[in-house]
PDB file of N, CA and C in Angstrom:
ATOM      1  N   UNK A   1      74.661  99.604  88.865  1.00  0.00           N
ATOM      2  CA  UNK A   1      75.724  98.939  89.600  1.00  0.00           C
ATOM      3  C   UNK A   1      76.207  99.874  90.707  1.00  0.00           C
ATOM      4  N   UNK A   2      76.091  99.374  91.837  1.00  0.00           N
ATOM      5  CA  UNK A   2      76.549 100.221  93.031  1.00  0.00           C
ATOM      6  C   UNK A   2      77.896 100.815  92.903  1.00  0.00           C
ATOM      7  N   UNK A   3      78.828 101.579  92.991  1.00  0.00           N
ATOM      8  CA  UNK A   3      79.614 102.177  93.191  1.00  0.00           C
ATOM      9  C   UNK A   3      80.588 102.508  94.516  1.00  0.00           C
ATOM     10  N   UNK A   4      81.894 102.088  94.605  1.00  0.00           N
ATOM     11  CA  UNK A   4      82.265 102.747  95.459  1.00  0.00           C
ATOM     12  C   UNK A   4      83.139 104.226  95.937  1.00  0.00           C
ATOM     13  N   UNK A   5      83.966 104.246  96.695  1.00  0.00           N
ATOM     14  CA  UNK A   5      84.873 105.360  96.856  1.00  0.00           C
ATOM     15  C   UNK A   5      84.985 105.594  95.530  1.00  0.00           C
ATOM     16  N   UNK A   6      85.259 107.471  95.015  1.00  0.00           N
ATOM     17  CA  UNK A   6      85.865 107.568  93.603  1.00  0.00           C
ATOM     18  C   UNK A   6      85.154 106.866  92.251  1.00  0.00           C
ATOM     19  N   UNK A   7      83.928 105.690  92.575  1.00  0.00           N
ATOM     20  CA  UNK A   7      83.569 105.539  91.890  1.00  0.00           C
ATOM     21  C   UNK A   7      83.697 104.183  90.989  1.00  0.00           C
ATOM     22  N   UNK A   8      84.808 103.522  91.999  1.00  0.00           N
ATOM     23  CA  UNK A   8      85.217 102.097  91.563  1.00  0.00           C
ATOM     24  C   UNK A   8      84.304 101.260  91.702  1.00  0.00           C
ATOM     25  N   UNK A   9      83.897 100.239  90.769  1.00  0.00           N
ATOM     26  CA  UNK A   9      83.109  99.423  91.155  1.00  0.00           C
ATOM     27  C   UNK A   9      83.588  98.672  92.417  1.00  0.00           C
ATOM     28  N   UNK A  10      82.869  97.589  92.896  1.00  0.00           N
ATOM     29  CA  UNK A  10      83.129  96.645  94.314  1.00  0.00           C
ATOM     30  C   UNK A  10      83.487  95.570  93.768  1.00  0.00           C
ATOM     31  N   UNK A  11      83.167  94.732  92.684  1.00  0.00           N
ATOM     32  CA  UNK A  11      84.117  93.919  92.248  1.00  0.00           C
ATOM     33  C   UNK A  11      85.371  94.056  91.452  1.00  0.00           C
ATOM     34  N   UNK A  12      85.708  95.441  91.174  1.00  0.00           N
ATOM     35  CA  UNK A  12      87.240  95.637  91.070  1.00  0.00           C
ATOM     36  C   UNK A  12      87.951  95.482  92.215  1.00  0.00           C
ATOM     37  N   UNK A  13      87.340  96.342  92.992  1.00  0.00           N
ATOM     38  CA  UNK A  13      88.128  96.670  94.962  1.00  0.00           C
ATOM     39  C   UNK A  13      88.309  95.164  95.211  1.00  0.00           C
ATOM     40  N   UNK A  14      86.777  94.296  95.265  1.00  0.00           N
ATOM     41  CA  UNK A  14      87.325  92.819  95.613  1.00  0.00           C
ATOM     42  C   UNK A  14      88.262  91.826  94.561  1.00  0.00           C
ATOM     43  N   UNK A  15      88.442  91.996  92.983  1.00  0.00           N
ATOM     44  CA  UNK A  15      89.815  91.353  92.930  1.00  0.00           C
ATOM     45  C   UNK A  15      90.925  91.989  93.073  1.00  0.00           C
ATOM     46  N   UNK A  16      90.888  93.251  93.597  1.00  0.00           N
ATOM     47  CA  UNK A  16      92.246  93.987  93.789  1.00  0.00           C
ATOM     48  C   UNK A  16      92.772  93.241  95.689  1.00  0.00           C
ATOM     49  N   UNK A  17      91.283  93.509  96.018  1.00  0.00           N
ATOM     50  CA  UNK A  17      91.650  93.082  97.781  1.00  0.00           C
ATOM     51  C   UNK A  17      92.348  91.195  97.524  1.00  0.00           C
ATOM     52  N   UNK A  18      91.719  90.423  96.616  1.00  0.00           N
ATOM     53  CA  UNK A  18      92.827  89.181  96.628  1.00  0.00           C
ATOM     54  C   UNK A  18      94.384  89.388  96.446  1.00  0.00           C
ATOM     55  N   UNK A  19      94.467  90.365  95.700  1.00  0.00           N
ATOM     56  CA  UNK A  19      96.267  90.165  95.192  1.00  0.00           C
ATOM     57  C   UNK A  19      96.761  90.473  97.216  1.00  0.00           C
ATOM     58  N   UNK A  20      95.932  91.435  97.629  1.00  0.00           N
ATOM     59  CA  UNK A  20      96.059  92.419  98.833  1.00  0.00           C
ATOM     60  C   UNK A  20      96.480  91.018  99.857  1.00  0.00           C
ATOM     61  N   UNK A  21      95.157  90.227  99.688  1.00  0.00           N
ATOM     62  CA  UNK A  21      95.244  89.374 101.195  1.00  0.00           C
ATOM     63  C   UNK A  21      96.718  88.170 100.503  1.00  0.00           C
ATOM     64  N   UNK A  22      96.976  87.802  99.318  1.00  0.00           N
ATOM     65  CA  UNK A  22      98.138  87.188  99.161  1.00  0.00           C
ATOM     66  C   UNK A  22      98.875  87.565  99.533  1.00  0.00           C
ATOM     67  N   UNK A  23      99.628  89.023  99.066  1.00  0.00           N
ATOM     68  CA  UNK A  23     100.582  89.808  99.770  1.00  0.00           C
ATOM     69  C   UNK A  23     100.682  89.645 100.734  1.00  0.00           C
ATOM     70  N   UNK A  24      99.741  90.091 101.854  1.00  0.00           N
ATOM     71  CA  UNK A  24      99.420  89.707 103.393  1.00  0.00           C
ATOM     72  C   UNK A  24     100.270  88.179 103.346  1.00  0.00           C
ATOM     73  N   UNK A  25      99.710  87.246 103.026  1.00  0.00           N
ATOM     74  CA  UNK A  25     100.297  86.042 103.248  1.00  0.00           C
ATOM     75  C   UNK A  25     101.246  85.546 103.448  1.00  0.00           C
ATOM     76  N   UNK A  26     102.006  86.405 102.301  1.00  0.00           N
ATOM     77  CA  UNK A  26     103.737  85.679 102.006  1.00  0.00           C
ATOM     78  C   UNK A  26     104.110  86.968 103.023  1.00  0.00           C
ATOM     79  N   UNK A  27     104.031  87.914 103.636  1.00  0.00           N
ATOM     80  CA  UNK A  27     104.512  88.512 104.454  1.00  0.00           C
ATOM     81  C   UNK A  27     105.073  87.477 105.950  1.00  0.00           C
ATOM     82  N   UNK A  28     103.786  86.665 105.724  1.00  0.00           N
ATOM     83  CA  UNK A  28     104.583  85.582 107.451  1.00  0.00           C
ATOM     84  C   UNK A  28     105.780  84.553 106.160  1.00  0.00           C
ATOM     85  N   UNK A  29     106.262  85.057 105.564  1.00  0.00           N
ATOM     86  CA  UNK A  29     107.401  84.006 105.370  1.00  0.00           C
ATOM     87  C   UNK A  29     108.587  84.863 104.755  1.00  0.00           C
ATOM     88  N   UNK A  30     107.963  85.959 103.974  1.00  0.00           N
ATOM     89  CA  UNK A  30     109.076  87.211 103.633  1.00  0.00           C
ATOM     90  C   UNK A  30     108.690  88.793 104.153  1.00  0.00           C
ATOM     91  N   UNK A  31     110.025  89.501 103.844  1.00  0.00           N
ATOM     92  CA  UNK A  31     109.691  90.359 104.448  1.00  0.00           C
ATOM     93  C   UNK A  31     109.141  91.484 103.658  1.00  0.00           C
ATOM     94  N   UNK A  32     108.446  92.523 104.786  1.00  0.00           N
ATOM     95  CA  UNK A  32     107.235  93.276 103.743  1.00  0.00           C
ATOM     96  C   UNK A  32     107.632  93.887 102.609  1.00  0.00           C
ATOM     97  N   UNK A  33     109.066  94.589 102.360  1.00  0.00           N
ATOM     98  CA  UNK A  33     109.572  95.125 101.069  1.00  0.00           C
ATOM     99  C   UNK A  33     110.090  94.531 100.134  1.00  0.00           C
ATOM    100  N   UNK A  34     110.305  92.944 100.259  1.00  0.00           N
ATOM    101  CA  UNK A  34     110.425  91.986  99.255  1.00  0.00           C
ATOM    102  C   UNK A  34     109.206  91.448  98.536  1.00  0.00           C
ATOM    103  N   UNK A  35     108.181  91.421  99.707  1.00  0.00           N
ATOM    104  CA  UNK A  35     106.412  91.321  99.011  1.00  0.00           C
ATOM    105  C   UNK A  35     106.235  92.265  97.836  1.00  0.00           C
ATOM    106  N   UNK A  36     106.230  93.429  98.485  1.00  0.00           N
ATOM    107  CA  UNK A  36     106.157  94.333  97.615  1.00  0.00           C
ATOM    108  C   UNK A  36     106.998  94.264  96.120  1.00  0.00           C
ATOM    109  N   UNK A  37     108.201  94.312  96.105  1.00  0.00           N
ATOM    110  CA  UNK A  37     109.172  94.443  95.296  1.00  0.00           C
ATOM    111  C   UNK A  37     108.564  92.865  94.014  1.00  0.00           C
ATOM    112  N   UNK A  38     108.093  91.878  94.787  1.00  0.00           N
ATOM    113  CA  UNK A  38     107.724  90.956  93.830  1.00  0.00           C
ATOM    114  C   UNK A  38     106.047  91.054  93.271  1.00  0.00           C
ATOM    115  N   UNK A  39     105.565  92.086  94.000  1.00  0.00           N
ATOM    116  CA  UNK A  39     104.158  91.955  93.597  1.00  0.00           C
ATOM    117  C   UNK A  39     103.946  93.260  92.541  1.00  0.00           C
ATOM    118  N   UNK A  40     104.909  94.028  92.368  1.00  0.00           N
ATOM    119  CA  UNK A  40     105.619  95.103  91.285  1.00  0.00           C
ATOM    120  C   UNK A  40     106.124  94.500  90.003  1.00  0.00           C
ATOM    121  N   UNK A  41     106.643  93.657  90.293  1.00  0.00           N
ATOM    122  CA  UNK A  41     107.894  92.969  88.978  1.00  0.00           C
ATOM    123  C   UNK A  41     106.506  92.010  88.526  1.00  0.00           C
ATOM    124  N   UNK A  42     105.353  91.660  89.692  1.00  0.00           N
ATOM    125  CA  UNK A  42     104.204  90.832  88.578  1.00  0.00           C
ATOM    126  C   UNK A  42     103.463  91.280  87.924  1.00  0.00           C
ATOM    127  N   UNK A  43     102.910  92.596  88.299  1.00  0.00           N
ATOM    128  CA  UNK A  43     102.212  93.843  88.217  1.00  0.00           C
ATOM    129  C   UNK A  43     102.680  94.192  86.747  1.00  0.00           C
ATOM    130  N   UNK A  44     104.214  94.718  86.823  1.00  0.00           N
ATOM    131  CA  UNK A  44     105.007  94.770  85.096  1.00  0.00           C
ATOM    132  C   UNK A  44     105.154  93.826  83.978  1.00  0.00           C
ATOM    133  N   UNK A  45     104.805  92.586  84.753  1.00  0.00           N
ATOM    134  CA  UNK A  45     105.161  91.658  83.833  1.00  0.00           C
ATOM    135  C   UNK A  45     103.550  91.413  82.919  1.00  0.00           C
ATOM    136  N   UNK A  46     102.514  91.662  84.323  1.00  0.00           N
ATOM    137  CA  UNK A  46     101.589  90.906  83.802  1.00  0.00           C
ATOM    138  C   UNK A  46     101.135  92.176  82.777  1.00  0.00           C
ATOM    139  N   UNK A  47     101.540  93.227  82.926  1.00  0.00           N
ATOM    140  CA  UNK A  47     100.966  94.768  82.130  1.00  0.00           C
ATOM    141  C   UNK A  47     101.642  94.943  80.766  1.00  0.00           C
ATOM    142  N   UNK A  48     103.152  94.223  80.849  1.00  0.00           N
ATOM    143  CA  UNK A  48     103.836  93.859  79.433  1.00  0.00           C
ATOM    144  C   UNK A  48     103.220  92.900  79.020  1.00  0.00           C
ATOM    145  N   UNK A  49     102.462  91.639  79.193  1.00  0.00           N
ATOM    146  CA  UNK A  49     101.836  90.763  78.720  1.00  0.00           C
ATOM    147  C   UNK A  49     100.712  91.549  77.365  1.00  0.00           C
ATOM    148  N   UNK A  50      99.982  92.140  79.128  1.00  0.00           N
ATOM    149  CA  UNK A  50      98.456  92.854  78.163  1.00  0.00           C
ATOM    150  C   UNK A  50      98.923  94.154  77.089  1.00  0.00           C
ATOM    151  N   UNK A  51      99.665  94.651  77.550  1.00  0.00           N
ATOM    152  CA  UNK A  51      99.961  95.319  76.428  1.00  0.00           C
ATOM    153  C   UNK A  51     100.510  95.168  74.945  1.00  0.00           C
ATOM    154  N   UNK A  52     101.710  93.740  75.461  1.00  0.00           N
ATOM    155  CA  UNK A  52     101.703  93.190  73.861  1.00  0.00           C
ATOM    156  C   UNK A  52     100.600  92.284  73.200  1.00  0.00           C
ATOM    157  N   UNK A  53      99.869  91.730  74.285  1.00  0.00           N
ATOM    158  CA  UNK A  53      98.695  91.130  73.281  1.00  0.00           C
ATOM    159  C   UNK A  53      97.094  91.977  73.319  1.00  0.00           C
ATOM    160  N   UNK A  54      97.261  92.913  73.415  1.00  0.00           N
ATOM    161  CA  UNK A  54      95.980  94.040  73.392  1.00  0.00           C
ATOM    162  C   UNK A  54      95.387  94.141  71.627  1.00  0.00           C
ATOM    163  N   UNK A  55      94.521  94.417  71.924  1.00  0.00           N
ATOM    164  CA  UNK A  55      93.380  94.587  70.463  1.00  0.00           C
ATOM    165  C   UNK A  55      92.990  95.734  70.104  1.00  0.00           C
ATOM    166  N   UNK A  56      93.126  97.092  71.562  1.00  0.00           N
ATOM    167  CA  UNK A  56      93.051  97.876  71.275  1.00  0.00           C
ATOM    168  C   UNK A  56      94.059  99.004  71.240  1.00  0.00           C
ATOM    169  N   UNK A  57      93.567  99.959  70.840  1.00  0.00           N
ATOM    170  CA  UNK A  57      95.132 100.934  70.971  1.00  0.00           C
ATOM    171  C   UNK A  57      96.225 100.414  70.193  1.00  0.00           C
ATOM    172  N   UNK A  58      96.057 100.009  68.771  1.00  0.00           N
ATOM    173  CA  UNK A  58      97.625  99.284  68.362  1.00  0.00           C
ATOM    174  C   UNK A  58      98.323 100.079  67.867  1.00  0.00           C
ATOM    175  N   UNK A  59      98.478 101.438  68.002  1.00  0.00           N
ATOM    176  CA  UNK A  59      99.113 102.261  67.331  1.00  0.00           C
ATOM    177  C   UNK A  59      99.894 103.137  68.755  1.00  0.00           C
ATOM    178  N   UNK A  60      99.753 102.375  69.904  1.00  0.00           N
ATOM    179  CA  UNK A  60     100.307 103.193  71.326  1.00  0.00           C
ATOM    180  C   UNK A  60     101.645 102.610  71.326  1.00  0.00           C
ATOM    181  N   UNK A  61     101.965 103.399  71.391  1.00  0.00           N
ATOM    182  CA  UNK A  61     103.711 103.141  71.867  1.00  0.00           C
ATOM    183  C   UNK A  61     104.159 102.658  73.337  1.00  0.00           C
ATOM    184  N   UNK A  62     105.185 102.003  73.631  1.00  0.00           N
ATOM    185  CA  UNK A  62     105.811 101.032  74.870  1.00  0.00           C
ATOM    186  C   UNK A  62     105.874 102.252  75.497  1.00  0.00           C
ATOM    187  N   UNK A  63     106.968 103.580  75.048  1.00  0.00           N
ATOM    188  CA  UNK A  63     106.543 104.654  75.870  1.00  0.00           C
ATOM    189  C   UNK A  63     105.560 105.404  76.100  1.00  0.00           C
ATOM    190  N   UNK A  64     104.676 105.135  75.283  1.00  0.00           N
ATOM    191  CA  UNK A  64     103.789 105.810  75.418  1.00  0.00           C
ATOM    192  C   UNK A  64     102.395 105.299  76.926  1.00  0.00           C
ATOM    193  N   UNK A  65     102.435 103.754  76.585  1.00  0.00           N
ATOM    194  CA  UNK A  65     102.234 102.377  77.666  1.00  0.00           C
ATOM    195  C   UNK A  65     103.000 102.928  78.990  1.00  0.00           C
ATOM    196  N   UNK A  66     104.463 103.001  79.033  1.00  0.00           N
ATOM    197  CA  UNK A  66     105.016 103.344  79.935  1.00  0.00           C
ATOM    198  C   UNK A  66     104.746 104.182  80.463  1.00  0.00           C
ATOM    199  N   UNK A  67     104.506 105.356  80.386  1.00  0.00           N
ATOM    200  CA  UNK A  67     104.023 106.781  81.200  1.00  0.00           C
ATOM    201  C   UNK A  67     102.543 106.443  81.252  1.00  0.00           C
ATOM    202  N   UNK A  68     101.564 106.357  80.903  1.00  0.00           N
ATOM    203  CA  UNK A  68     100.394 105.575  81.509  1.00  0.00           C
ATOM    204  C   UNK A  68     100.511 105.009  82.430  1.00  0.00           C
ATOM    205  N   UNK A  69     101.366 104.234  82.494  1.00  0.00           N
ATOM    206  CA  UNK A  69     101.081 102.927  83.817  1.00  0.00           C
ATOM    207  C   UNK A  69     101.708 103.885  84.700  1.00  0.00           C
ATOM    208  N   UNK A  70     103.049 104.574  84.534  1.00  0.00           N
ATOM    209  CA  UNK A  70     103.585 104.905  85.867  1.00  0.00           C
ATOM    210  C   UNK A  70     102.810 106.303  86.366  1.00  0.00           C
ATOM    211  N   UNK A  71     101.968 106.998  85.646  1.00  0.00           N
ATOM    212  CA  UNK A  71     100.972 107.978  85.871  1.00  0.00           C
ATOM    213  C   UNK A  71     100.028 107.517  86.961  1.00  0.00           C
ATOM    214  N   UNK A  72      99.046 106.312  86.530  1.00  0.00           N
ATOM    215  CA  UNK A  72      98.217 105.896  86.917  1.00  0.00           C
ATOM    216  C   UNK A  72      98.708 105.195  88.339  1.00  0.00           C
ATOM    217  N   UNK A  73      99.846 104.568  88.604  1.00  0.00           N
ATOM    218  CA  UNK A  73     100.658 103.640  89.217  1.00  0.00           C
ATOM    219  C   UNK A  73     100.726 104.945  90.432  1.00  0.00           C
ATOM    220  N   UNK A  74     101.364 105.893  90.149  1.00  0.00           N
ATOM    221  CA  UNK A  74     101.575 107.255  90.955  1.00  0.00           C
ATOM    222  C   UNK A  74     100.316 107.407  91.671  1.00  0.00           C
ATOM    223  N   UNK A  75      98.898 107.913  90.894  1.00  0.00           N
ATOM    224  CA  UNK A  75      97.908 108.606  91.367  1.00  0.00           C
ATOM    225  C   UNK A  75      96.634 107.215  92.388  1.00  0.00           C
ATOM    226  N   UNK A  76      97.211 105.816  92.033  1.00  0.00           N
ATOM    227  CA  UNK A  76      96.781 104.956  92.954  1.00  0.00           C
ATOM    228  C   UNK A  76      97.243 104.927  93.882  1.00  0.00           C
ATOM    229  N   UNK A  77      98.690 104.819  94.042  1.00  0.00           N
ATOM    230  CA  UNK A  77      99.438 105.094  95.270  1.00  0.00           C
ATOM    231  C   UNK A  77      98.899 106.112  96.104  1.00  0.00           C
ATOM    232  N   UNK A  78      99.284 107.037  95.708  1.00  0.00           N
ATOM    233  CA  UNK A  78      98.596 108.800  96.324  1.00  0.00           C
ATOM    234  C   UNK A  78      97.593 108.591  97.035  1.00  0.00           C
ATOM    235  N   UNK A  79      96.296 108.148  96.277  1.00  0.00           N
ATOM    236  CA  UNK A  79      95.301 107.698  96.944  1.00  0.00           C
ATOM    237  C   UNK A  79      94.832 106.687  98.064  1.00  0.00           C
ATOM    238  N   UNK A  80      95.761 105.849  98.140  1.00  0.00           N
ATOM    239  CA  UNK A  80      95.446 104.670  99.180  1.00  0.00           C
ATOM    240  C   UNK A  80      96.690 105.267 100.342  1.00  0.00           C
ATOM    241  N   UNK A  81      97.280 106.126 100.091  1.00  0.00           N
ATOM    242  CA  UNK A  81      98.083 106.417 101.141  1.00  0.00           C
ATOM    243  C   UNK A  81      97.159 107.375 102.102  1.00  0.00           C
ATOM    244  N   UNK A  82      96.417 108.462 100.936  1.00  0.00           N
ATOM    245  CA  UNK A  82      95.385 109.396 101.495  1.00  0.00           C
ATOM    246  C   UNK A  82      94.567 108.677 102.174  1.00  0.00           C
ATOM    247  N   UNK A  83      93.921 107.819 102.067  1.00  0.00           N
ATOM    248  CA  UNK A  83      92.630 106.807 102.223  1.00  0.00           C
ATOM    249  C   UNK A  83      93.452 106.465 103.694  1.00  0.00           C
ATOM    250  N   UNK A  84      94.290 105.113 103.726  1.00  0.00           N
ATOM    251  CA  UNK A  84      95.092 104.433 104.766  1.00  0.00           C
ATOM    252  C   UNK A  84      95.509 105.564 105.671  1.00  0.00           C
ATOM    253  N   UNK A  85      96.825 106.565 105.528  1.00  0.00           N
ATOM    254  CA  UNK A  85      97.478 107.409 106.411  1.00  0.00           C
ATOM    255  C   UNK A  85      96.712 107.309 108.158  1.00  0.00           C
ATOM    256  N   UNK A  86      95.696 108.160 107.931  1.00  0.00           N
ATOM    257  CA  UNK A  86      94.659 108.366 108.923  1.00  0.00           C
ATOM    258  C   UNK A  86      94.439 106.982 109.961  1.00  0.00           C
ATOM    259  N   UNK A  87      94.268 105.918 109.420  1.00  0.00           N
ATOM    260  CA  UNK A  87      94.360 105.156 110.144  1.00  0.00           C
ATOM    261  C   UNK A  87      94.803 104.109 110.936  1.00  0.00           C
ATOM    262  N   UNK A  88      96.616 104.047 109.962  1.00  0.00           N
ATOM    263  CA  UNK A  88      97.468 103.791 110.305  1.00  0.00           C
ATOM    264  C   UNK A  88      97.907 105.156 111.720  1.00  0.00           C
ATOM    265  N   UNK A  89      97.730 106.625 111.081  1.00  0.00           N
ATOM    266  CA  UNK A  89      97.920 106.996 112.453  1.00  0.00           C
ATOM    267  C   UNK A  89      97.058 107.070 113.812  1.00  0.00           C
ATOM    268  N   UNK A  90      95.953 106.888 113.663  1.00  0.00           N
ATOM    269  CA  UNK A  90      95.065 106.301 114.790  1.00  0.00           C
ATOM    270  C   UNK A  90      95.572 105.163 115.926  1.00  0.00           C
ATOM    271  N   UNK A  91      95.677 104.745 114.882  1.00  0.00           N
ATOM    272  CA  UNK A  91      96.150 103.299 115.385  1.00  0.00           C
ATOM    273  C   UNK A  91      97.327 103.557 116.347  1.00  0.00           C
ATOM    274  N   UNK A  92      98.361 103.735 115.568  1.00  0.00           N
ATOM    275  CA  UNK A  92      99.881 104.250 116.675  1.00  0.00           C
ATOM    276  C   UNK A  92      99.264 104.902 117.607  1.00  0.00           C
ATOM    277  N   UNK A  93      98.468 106.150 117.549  1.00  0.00           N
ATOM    278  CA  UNK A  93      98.415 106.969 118.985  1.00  0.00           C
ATOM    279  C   UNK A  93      97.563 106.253 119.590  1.00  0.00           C
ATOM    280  N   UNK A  94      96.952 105.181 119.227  1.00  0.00           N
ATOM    281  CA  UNK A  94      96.401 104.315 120.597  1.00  0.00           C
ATOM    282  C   UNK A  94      97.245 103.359 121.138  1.00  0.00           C
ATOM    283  N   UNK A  95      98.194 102.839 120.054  1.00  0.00           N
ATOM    284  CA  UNK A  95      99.360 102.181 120.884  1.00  0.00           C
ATOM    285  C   UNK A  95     100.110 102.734 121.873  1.00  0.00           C
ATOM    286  N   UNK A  96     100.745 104.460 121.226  1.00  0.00           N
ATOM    287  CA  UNK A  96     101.455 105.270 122.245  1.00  0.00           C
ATOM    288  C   UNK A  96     100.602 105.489 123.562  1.00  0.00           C
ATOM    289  N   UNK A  97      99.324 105.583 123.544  1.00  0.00           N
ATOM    290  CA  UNK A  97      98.390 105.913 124.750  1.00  0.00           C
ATOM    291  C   UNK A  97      98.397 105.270 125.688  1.00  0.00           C
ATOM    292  N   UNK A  98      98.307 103.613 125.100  1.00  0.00           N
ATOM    293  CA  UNK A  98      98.493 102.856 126.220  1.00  0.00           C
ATOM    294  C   UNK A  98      99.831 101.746 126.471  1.00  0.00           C
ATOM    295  N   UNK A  99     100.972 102.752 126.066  1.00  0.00           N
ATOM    296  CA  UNK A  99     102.030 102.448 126.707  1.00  0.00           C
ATOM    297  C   UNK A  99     102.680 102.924 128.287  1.00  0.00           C
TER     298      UNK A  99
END
């Protein structure tokens, strides 16, 4: 199975890129830190779901669940900021260039 960046498969990246282009979506009707803020609270909800009905791990604790997710939650962030940064700043200094 091909591999991408880090090693993710390409059909993780592509159902992660759907939640991505929804987000995108409701952005033309809300604004971008309310997207966010609701695509977090689904993110928790849907992770309290799987965690209370999981098969494995039944001996893990909510805190224990909890620092996992916000570990992992941290070191994804980190990474797509590393990844993105660069070309979000590209971008501006070609806007500033040809102002």
């Amino acid at each position: 199975m091909p591999q991408t960046r880090h090693g993710i498969a390409p059909e993780f990246l592509d159902a992660a890129d759907e939640f991505v282009q929804l987000a995108n979506r409701m952005t033309d009707s809300y604004a971008r830190e309310w997207v966010a803020a609701a695509m977090m609270y689904a993110t928790a909800r849907f992770n309290a779901f799987a965690w209370l009905t999981r098969e494995d791990k039944p001996e893990q604790t909510l805190d224990a669940a909890a620092a996992y997710y916000t570990t992992e939650f941290e070191k994804m962030l980190r990474d797509n900021v590393d990844e993105l940064a660069p070309h979000y700043r590209d971008a501006a200094a070609s806007r500033a260039g040809t102002q």
